[in-house]
Protein backbone atom coordinates (compact mmCIF):
# COMPACT_ATOMS: atom_id res chain seq x y z
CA UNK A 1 0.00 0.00 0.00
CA UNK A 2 2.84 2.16 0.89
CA UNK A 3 4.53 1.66 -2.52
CA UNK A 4 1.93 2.04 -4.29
CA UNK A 5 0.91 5.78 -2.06
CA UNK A 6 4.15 7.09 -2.75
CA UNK A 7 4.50 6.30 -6.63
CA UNK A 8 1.17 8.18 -6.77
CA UNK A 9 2.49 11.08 -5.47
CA UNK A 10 5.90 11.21 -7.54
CA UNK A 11 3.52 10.93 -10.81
CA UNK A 12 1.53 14.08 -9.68
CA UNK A 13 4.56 16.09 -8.80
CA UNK A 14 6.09 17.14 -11.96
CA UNK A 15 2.32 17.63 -13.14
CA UNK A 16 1.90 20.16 -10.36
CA UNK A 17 4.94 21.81 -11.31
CA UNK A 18 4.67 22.44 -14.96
CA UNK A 19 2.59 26.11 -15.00
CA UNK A 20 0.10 26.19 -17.46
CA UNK A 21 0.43 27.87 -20.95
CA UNK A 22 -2.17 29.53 -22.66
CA UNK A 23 -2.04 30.62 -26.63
CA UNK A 24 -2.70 34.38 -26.65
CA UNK A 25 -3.79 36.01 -29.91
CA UNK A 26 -4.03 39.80 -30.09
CA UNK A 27 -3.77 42.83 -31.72
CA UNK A 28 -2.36 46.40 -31.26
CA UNK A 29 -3.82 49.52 -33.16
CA UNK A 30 -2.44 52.78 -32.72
CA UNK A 31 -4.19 55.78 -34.24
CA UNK A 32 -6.61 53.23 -36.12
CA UNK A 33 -3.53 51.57 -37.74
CA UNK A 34 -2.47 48.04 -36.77
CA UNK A 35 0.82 48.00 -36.01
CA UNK A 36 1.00 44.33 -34.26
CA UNK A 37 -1.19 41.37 -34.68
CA UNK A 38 0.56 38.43 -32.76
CA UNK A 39 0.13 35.06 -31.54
CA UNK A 40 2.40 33.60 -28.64
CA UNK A 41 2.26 31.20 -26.11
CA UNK A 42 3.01 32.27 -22.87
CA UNK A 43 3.37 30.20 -19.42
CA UNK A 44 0.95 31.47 -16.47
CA UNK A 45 3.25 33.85 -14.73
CA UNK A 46 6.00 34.49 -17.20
CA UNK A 47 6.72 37.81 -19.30
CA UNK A 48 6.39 37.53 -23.14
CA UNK A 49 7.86 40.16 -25.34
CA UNK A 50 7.36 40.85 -28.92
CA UNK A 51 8.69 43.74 -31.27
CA UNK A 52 7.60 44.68 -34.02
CA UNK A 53 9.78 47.39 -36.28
CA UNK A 54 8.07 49.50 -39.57
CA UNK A 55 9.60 52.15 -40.92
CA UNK A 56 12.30 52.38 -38.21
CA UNK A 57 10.04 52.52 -35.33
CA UNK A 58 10.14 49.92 -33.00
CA UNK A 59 6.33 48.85 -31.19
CA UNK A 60 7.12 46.86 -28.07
CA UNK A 61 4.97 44.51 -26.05
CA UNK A 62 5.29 42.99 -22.60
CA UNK A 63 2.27 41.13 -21.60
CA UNK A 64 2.12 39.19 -18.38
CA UNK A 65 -0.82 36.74 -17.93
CA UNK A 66 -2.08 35.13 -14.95
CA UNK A 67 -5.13 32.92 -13.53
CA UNK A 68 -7.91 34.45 -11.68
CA UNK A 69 -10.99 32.77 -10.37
CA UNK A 70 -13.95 35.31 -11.42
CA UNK A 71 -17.68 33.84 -9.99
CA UNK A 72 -16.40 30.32 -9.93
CA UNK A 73 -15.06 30.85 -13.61
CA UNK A 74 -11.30 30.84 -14.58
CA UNK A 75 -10.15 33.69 -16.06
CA UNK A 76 -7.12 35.55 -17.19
CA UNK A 77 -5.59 38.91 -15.91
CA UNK A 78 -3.01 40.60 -18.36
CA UNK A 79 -1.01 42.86 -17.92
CA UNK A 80 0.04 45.14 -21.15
CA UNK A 81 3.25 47.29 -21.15
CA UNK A 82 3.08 48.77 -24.57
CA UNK A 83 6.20 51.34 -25.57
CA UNK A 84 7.54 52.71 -29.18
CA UNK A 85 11.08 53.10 -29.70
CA UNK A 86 11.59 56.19 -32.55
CA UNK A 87 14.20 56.86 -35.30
CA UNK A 88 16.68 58.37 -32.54
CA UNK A 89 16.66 55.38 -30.02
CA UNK A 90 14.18 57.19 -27.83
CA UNK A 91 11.90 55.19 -25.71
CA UNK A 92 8.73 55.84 -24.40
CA UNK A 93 5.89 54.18 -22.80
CA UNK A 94 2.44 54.70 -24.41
CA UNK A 95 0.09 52.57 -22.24
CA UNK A 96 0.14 50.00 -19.48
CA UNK A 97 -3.32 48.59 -19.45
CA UNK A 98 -4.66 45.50 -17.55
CA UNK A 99 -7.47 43.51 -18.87
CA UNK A 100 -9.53 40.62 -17.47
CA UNK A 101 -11.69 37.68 -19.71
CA UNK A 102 -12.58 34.57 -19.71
CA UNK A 103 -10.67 31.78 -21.46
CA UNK A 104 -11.69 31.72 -25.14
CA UNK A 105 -13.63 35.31 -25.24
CA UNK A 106 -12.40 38.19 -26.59
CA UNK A 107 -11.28 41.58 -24.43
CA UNK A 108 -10.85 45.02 -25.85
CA UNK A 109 -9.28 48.31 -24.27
CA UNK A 110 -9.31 51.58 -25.74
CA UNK A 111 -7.91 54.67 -24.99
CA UNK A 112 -8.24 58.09 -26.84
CA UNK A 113 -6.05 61.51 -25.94
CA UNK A 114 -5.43 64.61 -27.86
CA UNK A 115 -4.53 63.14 -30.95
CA UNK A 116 -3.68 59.55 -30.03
CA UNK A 117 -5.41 56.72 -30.13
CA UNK A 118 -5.00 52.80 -28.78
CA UNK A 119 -6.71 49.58 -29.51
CA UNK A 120 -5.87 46.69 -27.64
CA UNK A 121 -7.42 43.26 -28.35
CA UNK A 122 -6.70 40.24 -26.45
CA UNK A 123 -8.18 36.55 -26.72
CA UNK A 124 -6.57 33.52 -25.01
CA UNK A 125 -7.10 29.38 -24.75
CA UNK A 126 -5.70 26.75 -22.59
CA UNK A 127 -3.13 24.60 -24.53
């Protein structure tokens, strides 16, 4: 009984260990022009970055996803850091926004100022 107890366990340990990854899709409009429309996977936990260069300009995304249980439902809390590296190696920070959904539905953010606009659209599924 003992053996049989303690094999049990060592199967579920690496299976506790291994942090879930989720396929994100999303996209990244600034001043109604999409400037980013990628698809990573990304562990529970762990930062993904992706840039994206036109013209000279560098678009940067850090996105940070983690698990939250919303009304008995699992959902997913990211957290954007979107910046934009110009011509001249200058560096700034456009928007940090945080969303919340539910695995498989589709979240949008937008912000408007002056003459600037952002669209952020974020959808995500268990792998």
């Amino acid at each position: 009984m003992k053996k049989y107890l303690i094999c049990s366990i060592l199967v579920m340990i690496p299976n506790l260990l291994m942090a879930e990854t989720y396929d994100l899709d999303f996209s990244l409009k600034l001043n109604g022009q999409e400037v980013a429309k990628p698809r990573v996977n990304i562990e529970l936990g762990e930062v993904a970055t992706i840039v994206n260069e036109n013209d000279g300009i560098k678009n940067i995304i850090e996105v940070k996803a983690t698990a939250v249980d919303f009304s008995g439902e699992e959902s997913i809390h990211y957290d954007f850091k979107i910046s934009q590296t110009d011509k001249e190696g200058i560096t700034k920070v456009i928007a940090s926004p945080q969303i919340w959904s539910l695995e498989g539905e589709e979240a949008t953010v937008e912000t408007k100022r002056e003459n600037e606009s952002l669209e952020l659209k974020v959808k995500a599924k268990k792998l």
